[in-house]
Protein backbone atom coordinates (compact mmCIF):
# COMPACT_ATOMS: atom_id res chain seq x y z
CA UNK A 1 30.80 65.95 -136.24
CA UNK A 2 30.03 69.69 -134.86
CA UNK A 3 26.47 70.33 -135.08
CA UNK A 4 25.81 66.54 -135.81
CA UNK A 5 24.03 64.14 -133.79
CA UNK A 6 25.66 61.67 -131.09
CA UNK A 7 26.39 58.82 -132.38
CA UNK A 8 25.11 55.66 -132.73
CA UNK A 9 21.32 58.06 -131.76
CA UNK A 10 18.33 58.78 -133.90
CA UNK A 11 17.24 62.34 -134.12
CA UNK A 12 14.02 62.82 -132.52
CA UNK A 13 11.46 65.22 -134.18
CA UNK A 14 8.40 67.02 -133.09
CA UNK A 15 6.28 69.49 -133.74
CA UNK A 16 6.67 73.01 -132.45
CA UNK A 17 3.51 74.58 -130.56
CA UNK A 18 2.62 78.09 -130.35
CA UNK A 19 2.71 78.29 -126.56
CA UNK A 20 6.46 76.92 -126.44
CA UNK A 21 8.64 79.45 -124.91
CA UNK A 22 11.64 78.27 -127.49
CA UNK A 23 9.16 78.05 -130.87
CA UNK A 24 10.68 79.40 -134.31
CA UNK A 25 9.13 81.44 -136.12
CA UNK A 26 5.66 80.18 -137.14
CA UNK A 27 3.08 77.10 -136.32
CA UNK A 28 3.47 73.92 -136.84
CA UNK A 29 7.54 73.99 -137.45
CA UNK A 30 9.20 70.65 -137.15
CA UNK A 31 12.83 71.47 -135.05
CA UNK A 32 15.44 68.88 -133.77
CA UNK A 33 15.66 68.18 -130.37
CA UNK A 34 19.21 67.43 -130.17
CA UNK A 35 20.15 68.00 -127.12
CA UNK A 36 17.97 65.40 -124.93
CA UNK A 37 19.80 62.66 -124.55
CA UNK A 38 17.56 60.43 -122.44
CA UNK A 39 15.42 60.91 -125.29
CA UNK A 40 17.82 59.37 -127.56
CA UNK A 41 19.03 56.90 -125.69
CA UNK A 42 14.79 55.67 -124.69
CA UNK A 43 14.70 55.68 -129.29
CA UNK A 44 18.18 53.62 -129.63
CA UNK A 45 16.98 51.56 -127.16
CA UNK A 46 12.97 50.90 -129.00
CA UNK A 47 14.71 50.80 -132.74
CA UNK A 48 15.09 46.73 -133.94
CA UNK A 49 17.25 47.11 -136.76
CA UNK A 50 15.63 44.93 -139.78
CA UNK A 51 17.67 41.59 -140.44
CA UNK A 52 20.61 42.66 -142.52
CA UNK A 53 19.83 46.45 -141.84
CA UNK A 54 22.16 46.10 -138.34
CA UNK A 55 24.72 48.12 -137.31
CA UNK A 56 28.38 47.30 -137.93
CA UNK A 57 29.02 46.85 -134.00
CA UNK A 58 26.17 43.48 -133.97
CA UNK A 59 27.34 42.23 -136.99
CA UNK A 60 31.26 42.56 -135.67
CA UNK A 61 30.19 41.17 -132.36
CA UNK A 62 28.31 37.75 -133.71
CA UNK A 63 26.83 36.62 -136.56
CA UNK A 64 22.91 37.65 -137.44
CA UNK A 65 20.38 35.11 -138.21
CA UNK A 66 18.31 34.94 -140.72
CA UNK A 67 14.69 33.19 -141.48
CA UNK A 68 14.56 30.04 -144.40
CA UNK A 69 12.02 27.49 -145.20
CA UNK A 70 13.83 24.09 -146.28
CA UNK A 71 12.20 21.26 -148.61
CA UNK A 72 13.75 18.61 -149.14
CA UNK A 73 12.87 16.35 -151.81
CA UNK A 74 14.25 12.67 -153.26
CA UNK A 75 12.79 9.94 -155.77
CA UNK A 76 11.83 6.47 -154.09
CA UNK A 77 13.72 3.63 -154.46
CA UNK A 78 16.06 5.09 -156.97
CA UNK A 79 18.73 2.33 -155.68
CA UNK A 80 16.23 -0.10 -157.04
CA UNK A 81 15.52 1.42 -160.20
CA UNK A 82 19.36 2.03 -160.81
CA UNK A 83 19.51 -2.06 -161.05
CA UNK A 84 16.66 -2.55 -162.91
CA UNK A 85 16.57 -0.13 -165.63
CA UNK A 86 19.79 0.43 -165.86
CA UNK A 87 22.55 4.02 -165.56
CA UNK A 88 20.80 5.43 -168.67
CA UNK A 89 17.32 5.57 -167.49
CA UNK A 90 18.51 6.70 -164.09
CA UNK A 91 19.87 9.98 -165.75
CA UNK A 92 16.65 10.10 -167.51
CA UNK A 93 14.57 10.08 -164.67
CA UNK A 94 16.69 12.37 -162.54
CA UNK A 95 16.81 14.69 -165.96
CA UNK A 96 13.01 15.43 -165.76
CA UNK A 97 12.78 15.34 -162.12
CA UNK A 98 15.16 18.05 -161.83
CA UNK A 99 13.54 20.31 -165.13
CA UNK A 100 10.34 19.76 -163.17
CA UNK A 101 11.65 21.40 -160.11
CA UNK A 102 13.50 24.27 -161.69
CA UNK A 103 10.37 25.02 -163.52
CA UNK A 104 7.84 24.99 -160.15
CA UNK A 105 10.73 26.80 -158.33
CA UNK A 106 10.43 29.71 -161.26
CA UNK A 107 7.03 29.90 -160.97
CA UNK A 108 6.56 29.92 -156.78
CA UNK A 109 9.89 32.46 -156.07
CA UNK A 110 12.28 30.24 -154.27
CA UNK A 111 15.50 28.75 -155.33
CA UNK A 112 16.69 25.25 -155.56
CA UNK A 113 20.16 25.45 -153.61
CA UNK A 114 21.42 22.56 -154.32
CA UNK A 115 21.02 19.13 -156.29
CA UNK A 116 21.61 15.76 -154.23
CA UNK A 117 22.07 13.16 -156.23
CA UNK A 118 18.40 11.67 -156.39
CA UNK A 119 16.92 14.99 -154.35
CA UNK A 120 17.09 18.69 -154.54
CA UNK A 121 17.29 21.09 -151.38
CA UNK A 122 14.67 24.08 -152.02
CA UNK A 123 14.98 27.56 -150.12
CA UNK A 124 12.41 30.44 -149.58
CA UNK A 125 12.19 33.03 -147.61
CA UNK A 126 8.82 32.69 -146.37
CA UNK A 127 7.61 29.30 -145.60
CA UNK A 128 3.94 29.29 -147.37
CA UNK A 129 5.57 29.10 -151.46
CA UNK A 130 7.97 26.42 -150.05
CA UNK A 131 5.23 24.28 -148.90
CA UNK A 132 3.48 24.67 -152.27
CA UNK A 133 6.71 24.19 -154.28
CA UNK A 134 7.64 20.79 -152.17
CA UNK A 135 3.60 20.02 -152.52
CA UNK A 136 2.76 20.44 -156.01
CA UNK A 137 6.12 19.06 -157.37
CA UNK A 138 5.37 15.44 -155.45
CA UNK A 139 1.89 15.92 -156.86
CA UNK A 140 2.72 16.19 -160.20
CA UNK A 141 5.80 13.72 -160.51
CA UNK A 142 3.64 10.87 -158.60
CA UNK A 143 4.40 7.27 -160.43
CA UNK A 144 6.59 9.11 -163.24
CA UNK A 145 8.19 6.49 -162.67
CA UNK A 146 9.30 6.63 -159.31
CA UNK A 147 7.20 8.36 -156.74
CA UNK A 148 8.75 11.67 -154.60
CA UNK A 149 8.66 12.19 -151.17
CA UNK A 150 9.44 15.45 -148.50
CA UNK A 151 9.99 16.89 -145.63
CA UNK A 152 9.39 20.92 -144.86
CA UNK A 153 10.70 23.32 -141.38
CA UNK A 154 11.60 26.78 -141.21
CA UNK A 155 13.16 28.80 -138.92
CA UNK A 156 16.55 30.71 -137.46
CA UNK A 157 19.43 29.60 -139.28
CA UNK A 158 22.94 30.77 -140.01
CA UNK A 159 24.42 31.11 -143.37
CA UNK A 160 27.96 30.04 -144.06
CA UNK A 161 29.99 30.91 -146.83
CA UNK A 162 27.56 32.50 -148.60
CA UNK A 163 25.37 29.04 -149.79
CA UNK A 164 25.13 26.94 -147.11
CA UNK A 165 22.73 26.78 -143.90
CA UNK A 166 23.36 25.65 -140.37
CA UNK A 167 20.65 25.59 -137.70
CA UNK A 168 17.63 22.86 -137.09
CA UNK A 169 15.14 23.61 -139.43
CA UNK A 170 17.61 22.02 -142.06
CA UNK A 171 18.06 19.00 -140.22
CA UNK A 172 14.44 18.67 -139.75
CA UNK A 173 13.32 19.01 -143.04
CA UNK A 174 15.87 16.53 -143.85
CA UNK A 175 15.01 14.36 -141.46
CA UNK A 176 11.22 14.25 -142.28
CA UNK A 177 12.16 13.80 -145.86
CA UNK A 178 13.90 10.43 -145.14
CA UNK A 179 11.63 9.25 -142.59
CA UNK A 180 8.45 10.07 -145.83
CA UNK A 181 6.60 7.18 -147.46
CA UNK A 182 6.18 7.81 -151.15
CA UNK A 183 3.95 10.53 -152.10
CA UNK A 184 3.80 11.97 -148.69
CA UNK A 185 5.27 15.71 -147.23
CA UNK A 186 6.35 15.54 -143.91
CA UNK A 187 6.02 18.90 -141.73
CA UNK A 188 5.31 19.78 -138.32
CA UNK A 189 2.77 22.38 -136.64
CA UNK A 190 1.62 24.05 -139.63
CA UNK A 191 -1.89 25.83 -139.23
CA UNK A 192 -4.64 26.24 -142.36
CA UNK A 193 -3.46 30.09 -142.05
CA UNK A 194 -0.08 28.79 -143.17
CA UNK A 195 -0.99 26.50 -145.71
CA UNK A 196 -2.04 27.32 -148.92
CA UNK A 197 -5.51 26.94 -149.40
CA UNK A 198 -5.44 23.92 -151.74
CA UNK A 199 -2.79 22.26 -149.51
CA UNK A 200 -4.41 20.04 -146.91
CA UNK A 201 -3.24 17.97 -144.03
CA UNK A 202 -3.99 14.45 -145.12
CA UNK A 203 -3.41 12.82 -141.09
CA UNK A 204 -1.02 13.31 -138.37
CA UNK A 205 1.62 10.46 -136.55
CA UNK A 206 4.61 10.15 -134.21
CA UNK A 207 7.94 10.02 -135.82
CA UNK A 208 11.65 9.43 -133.77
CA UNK A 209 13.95 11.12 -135.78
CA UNK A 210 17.62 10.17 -135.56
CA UNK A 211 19.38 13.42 -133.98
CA UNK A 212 15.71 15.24 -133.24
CA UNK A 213 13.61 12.54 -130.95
CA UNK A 214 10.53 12.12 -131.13
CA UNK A 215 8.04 14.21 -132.58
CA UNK A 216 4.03 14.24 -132.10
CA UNK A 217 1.26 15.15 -134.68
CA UNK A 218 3.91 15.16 -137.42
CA UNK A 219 1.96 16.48 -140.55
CA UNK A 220 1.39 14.82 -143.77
CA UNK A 221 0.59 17.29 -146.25
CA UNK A 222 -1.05 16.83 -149.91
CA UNK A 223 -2.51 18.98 -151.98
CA UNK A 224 -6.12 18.41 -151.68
CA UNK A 225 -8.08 15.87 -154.16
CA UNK A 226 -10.30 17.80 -155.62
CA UNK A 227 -7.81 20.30 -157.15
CA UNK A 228 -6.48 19.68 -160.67
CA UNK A 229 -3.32 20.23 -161.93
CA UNK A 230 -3.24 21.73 -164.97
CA UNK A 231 -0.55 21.23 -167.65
CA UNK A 232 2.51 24.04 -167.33
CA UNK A 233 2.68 26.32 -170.19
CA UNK A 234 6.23 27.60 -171.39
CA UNK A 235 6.62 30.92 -169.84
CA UNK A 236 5.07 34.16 -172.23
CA UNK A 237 7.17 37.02 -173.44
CA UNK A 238 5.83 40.55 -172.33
CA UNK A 239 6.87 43.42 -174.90
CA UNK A 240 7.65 46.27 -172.69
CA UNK A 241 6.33 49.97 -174.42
């Protein structure tokens, strides 16, 4: 484009000083140095475009990843309670397990992706409300009547057709989830900076993982004893003015 920029190049500004031999009129004028192209080319070369913010070249050339937390959650010994209880307290159970985890979901910003029979898959973005979701929701659905367990990773993954995830932290998470006693949320190297702050690390163990190998100081995460749950209130209406 005449006049324009090269392409693909950011436009470098600076401030014009009175002793410049090629100043415009007045101090302190901003002007375009458009003509420096080892300047341009040292700024393409610093700029990191933002995840989803990149060109159309990277994104023709391969496919971005992105950064997910995964829980993974299922009821204990659901088989079990199938042949006991029978189909129609199965549905039951699964019915308030899963209005229980839309609800904490709602309230801590992620998204339940998808519903597995017995389990749910839950997706943040960061990995801090997905801990807390997967945390309090085992918590609070403890012996009700079945007990929850989990398993939590996060990290580079790809997304493929739009809802589903390929990359390890999925098959971590859902590996820890299945290798979880009752009550317990499985995770791996999480600090207390991490964590939320009434989310403590209960003890740590060695796991083999089918696929993964074996892992040291596997976490098991709780939320803490002395913190109560309180009972959820239906959500308020706000009158906008």
């Amino acid at each position: 484009m005449p006049g324009g920029h090269p392409a693909g190049r950011s436009l470098r500004w600076r401030a014009s000083r009175p002793d410049a031999a090629d100043d415009s009129e007045g101090d302190g004028d901003a002007r375009i140095d458009g003509n420096d192209d080892a300047a341009f080319d040292h700024i393409a070369d610093d700029v990191v475009a933002a995840p989803g913010l990149e060109p159309p070249r990277d994104v023709a050339e391969a496919i971005p990843t992105v950064e997910r937390a995964f829980a993974f959650v299922d009821l204990c010994g659901f088989t079990a309670f199938i042949a006991t209880h029978g189909e129609y307290a199965a549905v039951d159970t699964i019915s308030r397990f899963r209005a229980l985890t839309r609800d904490l979901a709602v309230r801590r910003g992620v998204r339940v992706a998808k519903w597995l029979g017995d389990g749910a898959m839950i997706i943040g973005v960061d990995v801090g409300p997905t801990i807390a979701t997967a945390a309090e929701l085992i918590a609070r659905y403890d012996g009700r009547p079945l007990a929850l367990r989990g398993g939590v990773a996060h990290g580079d993954v790809l997304i493929v057709d739009g809802d589903d995830y390929i990359g390890k932290p999925v098959n971590l998470a859902s590996r820890l989830c299945q290798a979880a006693h009752p009550g317990e949320l499985l995770a791996v190297g999480y600090s207390e900076a991490v964590l939320p702050s009434w989310v403590t690390v209960r003890s740590t163990k060695n796991l083999t993982l089918r696929g993964l190998g074996r892992l040291r100081s596997v976490q098991r995460l709780a939320v803490a004893d002395e913190v109560e749950l309180p009972a959820l209130l239906p959500p308020t209406t706000t009158t906008l003015h």
